[in-house]
Protein backbone atom coordinates (compact mmCIF):
# COMPACT_ATOMS: atom_id res chain seq x y z
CA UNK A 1 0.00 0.00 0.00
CA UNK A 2 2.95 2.68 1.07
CA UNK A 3 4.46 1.61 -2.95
CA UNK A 4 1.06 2.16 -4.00
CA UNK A 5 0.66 5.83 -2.40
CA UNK A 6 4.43 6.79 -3.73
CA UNK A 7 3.94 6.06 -7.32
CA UNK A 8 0.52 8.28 -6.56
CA UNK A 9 2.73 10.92 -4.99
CA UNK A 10 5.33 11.03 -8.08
CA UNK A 11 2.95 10.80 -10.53
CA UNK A 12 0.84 14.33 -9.01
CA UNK A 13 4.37 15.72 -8.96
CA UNK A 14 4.89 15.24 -12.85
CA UNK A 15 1.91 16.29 -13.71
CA UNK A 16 2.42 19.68 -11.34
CA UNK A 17 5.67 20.34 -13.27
CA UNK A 18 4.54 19.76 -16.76
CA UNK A 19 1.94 21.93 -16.69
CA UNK A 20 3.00 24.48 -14.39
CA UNK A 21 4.22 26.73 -17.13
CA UNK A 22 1.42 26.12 -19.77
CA UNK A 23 -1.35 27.40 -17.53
CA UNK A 24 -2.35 29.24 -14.93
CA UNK A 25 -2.13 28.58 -10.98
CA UNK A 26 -5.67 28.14 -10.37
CA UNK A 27 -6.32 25.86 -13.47
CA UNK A 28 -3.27 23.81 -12.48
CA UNK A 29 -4.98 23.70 -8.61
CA UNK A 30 -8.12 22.70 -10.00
CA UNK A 31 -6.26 19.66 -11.73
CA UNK A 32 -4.66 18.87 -8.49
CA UNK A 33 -7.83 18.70 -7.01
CA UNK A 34 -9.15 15.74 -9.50
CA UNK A 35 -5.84 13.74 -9.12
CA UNK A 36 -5.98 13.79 -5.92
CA UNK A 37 -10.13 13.13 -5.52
CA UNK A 38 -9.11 10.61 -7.58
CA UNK A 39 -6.37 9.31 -5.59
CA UNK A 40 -8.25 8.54 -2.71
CA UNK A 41 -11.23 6.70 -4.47
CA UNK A 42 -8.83 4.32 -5.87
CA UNK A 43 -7.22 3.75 -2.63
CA UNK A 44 -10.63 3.39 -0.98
CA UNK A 45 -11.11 0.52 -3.60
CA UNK A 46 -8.09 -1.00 -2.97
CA UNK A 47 -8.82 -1.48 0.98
CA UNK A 48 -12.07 -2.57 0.86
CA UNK A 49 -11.13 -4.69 -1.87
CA UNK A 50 -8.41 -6.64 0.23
CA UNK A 51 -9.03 -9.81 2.26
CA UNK A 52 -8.22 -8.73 6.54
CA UNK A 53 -6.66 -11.75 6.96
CA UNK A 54 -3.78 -12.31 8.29
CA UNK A 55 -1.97 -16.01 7.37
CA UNK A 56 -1.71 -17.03 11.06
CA UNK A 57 1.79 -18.97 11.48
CA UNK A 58 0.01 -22.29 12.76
CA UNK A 59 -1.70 -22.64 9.08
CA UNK A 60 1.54 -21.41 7.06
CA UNK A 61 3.66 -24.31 4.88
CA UNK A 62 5.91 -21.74 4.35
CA UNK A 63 6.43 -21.04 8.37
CA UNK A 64 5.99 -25.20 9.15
CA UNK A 65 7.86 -27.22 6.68
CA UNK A 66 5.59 -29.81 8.11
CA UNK A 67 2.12 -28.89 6.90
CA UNK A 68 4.01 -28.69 3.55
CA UNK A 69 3.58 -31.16 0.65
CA UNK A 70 6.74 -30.45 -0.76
CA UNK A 71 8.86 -30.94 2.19
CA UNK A 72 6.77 -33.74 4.09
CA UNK A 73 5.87 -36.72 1.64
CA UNK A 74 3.41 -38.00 3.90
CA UNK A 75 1.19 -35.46 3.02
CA UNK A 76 2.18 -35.72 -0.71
CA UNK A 77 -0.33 -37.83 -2.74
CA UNK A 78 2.34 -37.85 -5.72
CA UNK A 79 4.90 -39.65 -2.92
CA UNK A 80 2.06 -41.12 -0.82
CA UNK A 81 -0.36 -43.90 -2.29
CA UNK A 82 -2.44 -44.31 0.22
CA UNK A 83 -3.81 -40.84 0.28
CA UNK A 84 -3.69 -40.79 -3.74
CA UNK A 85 -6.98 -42.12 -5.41
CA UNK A 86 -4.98 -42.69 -8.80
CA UNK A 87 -3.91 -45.43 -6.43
CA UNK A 88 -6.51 -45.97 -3.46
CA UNK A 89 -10.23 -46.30 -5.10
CA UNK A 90 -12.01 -46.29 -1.99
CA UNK A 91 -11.64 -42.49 -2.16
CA UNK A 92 -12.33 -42.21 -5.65
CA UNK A 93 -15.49 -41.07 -6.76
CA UNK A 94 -14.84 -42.65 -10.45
CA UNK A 95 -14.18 -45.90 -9.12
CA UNK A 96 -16.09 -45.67 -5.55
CA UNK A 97 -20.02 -44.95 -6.31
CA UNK A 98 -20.52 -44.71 -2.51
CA UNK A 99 -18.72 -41.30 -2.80
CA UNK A 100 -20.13 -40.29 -5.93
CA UNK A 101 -23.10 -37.58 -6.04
CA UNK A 102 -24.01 -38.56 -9.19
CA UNK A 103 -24.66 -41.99 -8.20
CA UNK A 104 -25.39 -41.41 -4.24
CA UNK A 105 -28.04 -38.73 -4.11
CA UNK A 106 -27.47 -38.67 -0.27
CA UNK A 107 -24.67 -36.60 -0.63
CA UNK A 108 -26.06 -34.51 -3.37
CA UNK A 109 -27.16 -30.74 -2.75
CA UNK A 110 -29.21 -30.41 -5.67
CA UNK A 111 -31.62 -33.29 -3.60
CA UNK A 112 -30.98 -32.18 -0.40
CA UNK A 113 -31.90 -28.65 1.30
CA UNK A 114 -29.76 -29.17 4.25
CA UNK A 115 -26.43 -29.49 2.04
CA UNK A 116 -27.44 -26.71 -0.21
CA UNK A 117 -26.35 -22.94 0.15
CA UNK A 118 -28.04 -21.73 -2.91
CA UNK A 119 -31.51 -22.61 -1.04
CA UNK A 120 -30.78 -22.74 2.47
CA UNK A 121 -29.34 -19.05 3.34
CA UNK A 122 -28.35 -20.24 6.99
CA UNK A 123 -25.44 -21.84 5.36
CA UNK A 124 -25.19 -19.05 2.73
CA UNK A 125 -22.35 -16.78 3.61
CA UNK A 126 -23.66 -13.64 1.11
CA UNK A 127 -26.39 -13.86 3.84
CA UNK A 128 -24.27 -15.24 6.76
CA UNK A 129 -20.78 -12.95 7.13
CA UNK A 130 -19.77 -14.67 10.13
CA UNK A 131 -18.48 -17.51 7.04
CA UNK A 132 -17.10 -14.41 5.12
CA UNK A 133 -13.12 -14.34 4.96
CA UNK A 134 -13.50 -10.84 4.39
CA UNK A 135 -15.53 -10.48 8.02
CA UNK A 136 -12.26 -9.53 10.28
CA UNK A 137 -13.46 -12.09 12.88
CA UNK A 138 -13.88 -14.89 10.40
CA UNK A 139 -11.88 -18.48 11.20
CA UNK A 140 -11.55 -20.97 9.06
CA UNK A 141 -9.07 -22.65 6.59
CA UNK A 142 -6.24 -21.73 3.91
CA UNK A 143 -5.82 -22.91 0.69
CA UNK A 144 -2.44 -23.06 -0.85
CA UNK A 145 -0.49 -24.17 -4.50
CA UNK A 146 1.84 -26.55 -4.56
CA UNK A 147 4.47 -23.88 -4.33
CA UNK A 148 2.75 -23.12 -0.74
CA UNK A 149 1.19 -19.76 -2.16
CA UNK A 150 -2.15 -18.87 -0.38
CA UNK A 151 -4.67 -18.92 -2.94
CA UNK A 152 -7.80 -19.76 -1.20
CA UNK A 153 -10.07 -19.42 2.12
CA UNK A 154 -11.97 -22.32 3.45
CA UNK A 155 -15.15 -21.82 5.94
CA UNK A 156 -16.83 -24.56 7.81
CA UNK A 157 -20.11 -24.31 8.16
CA UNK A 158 -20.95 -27.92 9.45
CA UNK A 159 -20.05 -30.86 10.05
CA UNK A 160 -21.24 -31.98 6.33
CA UNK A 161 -20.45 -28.66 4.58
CA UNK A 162 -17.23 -26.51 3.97
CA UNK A 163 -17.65 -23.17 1.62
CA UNK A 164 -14.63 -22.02 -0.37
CA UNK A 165 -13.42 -18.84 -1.74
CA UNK A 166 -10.86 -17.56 -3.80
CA UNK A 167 -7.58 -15.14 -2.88
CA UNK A 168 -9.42 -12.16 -3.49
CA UNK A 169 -12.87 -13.67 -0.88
CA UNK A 170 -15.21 -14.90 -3.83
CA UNK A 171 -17.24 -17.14 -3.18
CA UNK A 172 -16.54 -20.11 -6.06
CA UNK A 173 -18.45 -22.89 -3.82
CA UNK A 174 -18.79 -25.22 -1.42
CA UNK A 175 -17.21 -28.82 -0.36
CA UNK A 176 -20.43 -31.40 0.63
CA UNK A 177 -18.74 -34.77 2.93
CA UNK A 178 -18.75 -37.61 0.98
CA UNK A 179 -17.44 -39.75 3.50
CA UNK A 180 -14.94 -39.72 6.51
CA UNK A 181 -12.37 -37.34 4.87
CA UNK A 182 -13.71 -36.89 1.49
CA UNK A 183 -15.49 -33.98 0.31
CA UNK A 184 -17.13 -33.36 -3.37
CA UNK A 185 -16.88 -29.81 -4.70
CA UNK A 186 -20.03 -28.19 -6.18
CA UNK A 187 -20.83 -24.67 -7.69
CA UNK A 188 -22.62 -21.95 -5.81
CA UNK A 189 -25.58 -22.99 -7.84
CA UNK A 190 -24.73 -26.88 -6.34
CA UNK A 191 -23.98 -28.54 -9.72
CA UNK A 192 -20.87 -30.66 -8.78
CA UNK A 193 -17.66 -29.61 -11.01
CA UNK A 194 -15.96 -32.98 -10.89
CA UNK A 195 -13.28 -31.79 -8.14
CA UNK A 196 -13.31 -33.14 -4.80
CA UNK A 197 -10.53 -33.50 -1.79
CA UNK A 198 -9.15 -36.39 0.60
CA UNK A 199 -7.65 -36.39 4.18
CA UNK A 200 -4.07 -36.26 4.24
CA UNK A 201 -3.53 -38.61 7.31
CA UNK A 202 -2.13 -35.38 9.20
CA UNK A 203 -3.17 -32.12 9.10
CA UNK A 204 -5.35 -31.55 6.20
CA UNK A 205 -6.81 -31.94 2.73
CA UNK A 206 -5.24 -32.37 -0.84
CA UNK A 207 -7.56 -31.34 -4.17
CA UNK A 208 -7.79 -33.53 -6.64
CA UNK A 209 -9.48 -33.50 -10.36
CA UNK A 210 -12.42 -35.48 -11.65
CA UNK A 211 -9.35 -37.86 -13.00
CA UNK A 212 -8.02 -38.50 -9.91
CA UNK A 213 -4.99 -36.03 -10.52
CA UNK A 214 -3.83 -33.78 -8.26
CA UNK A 215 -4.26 -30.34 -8.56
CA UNK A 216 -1.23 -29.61 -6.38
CA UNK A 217 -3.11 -27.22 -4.13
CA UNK A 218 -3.87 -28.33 -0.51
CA UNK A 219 -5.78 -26.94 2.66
CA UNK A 220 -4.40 -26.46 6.07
């Protein structure tokens, strides 16, 4: 933000000495005026724009090597089998029905009010802020990349239902329980998008494709 308000700063400054000598001081203190009107809208933007989070250091792969993927292969499906449905079809849904929402209406919000935030605003966080991760007394989850980059915000609203949103607080969705430690991922509107995440026998969850593959990203 303080880079943001120098470049503003230098950029007024040009302006005031390029046209200085081509008009007159009240026309130039009019134009000052704008920039700087200006100025602050944008910066107004910007702040209530920006996510109040702050990364605590408990959820942070880059802080813990442990809750890392990279550095701990227990946690990494590409290094870990067992937590790898390429590998362990009991927690795929292409090869496990049971976990499936296309074949298991049980666990499928388009049938089900309770699992649905499209229809039932309790769970709906455009209606309920306290599930917001722009709400500064939200708690919740963190999604990362597989470079441990926070890309994500997770909110859990039940025991059966976890909303997510994207870097900027978007909602993009919500994660219904499948089973013990698997979750399908389905729009806002509750159409299911093929994605879905496992347990990683630790500390959290890794995201995996409609293939099987992971995505590389994972939640702590």
């Amino acid at each position: 933000m303080d880079a943001y308000i120098c470049e503003i700063k230098l950029f007024i400054n040009k302006l005031y000495f390029k046209f200085r000598k081509a008009v007159t001081p009240q026309i130039i203190e009019k134009r000052m005026k704008k920039i700087l009107l200006l100025s602050l809208i944008s910066l107004f933007l910007i702040q209530t724009r920006s996510i109040s989070q702050n990364l605590e250091n408990r959820h942070d792969p880059k802080i813990d090597f442990n809750l890392s993927p990279s550095f701990n292969s227990t946690l990494n499906p590409e290094k870990n089998s067992n937590i790898n449905p390429k590998y362990n079809w009991n927690i795929n849904p292409m090869h496990n029905n049971d976990v499936n929402p296309e074949f298991n209406s049980t666990i499928n919000p388009l049938n089900h009010f309770e699992l649905n935030p499209d229809i039932n605003k309790t769970l709906n966080p455009m209606y309920h802020n306290e599930y917001h991760p722009k709400n500064p007394s939200w708690k919740g989850l963190y999604i990362f990349n597989k470079t441990d980059d926070l890309i994500g915000y997770i909110s859990i609203a039940t025991q059966q239902l976890m909303l997510s949103f994207d870097a900027e607080g978007e909602w993009t969705g919500f994660y219904v329980k499948a089973s013990a430690g698997i979750y399908n991922h389905f729009d806002v509107k509750g159409v299911w998008d093929g994605n879905y995440l496992c347990y990683d026998s630790v500390v959290g969850y890794n995201i995996f494709d409609k293939n099987g593959t992971w995505t590389g990203q994972h939640i702590k």
